[in-house]
C-alpha atoms as a PDB file:
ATOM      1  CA  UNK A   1      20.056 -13.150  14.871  1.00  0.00           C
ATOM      2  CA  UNK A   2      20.977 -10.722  11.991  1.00  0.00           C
ATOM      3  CA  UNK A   3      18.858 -12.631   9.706  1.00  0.00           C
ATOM      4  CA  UNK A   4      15.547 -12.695  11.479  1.00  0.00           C
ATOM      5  CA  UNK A   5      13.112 -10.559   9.809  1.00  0.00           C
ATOM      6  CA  UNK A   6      11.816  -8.416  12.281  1.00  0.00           C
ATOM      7  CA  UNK A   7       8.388  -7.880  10.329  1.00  0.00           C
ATOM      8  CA  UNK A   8       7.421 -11.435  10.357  1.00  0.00           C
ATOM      9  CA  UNK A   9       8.816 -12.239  13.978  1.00  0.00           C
ATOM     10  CA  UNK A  10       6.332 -10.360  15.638  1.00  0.00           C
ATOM     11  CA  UNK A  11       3.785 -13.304  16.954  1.00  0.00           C
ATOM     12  CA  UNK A  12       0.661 -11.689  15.747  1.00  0.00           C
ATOM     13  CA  UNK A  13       2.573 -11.513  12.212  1.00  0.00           C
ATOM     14  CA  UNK A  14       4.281 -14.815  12.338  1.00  0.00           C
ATOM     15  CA  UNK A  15       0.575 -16.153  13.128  1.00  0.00           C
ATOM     16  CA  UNK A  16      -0.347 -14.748   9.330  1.00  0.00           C
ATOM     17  CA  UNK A  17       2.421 -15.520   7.580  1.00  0.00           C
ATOM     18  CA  UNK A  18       2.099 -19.213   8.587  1.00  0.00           C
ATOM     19  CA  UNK A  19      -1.541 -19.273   8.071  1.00  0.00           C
ATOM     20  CA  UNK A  20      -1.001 -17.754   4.306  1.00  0.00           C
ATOM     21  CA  UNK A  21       2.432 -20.257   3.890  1.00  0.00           C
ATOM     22  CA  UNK A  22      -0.518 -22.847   3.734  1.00  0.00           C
ATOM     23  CA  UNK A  23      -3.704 -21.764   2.782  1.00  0.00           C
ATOM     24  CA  UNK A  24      -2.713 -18.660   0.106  1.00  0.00           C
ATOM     25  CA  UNK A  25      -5.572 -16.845   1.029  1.00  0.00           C
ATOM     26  CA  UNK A  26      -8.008 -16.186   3.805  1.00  0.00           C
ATOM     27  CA  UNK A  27     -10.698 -13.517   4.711  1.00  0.00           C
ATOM     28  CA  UNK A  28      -9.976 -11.204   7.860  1.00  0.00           C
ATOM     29  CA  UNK A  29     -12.737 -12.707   9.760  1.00  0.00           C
ATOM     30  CA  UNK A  30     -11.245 -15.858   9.479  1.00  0.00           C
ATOM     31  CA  UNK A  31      -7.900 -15.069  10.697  1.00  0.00           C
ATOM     32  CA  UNK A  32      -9.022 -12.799  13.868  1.00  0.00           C
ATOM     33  CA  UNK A  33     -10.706 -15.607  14.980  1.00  0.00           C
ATOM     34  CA  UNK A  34      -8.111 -18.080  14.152  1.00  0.00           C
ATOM     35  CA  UNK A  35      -5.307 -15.465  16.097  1.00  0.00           C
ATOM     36  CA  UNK A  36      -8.032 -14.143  18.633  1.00  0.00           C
ATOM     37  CA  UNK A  37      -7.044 -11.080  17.940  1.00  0.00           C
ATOM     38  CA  UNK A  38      -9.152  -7.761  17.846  1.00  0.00           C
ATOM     39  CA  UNK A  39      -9.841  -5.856  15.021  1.00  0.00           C
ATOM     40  CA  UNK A  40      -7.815  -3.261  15.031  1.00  0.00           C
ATOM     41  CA  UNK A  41      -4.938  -4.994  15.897  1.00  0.00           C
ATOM     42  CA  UNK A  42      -4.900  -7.522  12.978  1.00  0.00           C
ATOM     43  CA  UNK A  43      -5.465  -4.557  11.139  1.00  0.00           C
ATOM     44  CA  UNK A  44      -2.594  -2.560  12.123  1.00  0.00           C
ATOM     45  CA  UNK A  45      -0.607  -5.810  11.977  1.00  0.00           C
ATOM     46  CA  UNK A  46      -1.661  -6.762   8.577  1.00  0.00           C
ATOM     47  CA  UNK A  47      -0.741  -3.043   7.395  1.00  0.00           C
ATOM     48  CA  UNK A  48       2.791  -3.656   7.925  1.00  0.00           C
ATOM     49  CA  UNK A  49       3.078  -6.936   6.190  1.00  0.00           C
ATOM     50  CA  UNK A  50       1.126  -4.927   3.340  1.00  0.00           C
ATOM     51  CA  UNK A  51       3.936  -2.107   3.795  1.00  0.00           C
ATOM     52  CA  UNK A  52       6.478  -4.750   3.278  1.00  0.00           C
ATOM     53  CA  UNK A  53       4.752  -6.283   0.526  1.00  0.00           C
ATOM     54  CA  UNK A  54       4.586  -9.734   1.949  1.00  0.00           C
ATOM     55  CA  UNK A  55       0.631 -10.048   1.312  1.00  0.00           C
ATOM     56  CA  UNK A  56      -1.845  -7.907  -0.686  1.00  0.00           C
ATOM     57  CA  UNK A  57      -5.270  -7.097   0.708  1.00  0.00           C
ATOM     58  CA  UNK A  58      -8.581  -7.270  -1.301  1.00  0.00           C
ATOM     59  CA  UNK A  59     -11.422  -5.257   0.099  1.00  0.00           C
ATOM     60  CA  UNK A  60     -14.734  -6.667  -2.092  1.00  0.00           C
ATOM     61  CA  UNK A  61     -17.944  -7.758  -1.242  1.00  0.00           C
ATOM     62  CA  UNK A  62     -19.480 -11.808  -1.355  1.00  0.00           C
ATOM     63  CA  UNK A  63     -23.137 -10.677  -2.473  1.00  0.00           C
ATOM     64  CA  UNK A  64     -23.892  -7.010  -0.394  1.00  0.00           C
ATOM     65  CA  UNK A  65     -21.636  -7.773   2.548  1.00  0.00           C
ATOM     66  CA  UNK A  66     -18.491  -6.723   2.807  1.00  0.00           C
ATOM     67  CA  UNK A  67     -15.361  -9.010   2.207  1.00  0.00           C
ATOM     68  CA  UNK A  68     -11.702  -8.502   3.076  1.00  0.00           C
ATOM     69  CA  UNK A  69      -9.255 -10.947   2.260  1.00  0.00           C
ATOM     70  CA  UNK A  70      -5.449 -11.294   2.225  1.00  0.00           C
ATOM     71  CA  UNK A  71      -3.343 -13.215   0.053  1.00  0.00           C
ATOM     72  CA  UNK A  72       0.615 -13.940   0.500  1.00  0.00           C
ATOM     73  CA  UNK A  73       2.846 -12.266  -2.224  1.00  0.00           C
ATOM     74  CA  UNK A  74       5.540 -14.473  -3.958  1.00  0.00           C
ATOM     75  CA  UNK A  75       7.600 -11.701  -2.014  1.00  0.00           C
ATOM     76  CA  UNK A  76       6.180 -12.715   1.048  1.00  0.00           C
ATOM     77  CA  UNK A  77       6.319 -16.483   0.345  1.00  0.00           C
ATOM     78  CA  UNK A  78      10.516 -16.095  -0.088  1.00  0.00           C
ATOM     79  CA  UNK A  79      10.523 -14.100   3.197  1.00  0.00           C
ATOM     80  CA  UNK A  80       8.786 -16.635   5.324  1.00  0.00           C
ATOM     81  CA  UNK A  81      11.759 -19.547   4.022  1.00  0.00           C
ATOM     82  CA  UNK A  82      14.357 -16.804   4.684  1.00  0.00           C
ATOM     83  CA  UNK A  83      12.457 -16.212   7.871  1.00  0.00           C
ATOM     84  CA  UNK A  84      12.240 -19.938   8.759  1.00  0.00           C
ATOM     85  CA  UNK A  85      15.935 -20.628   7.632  1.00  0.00           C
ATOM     86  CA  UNK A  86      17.322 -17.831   9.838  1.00  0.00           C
ATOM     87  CA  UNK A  87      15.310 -19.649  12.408  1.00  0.00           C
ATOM     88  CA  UNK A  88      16.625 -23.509  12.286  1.00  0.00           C
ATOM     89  CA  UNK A  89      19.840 -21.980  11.657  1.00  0.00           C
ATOM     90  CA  UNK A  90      19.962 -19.886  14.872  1.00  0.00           C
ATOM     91  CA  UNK A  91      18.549 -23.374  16.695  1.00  0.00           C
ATOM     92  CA  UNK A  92      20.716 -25.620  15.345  1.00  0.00           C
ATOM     93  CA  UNK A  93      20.952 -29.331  14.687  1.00  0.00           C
ATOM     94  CA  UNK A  94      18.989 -31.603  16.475  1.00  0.00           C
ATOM     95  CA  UNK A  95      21.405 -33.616  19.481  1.00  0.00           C
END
């Protein structure tokens, strides 16, 4: 249990990282509506996986409207196999 990263496990988090494991990049509208999540709390949960430098967040704009987007780091990318490793480890092998 040791091994799980406690900044990916929560679900909101874990939601992210797998979204980002696949598609690199996607803008914040996209993933609150993917999670169903509000606002602020893919914001404050995107802030810590900023803080521990598993994605980076671009604030820009597509023409005059606003655009954020959030992209995994390769830092991020090695935590999410360590995370999923701890994970099938901890479950063990299939009966």
């Amino acid at each position: 249990m040791g091994r799980i990263d406690d900044v990916i496990h929560g679900r909101l988090r874990l939601g992210v990282m797998a979204y980002l494991a696949n598609a690199e990049v996607a803008d914040f509208n996209e993933l609150k509506a993917l999670l169903e999540v509000t606002q602020g709390n893919l914001s404050v949960q995107l802030r810590k996986l900023e803080d521990a430098a598993y994605v980076t967040i671009e604030k820009g704009y597509l023409g005059r409207k606003p655009r954020t987007q959030v992209r995994i780091t390769p830092a991020g990318r090695k935590a999410f196999a360590a995370y999923l490793e701890a994970l099938s480890q901890l479950i063990g092998p299939k009966a």
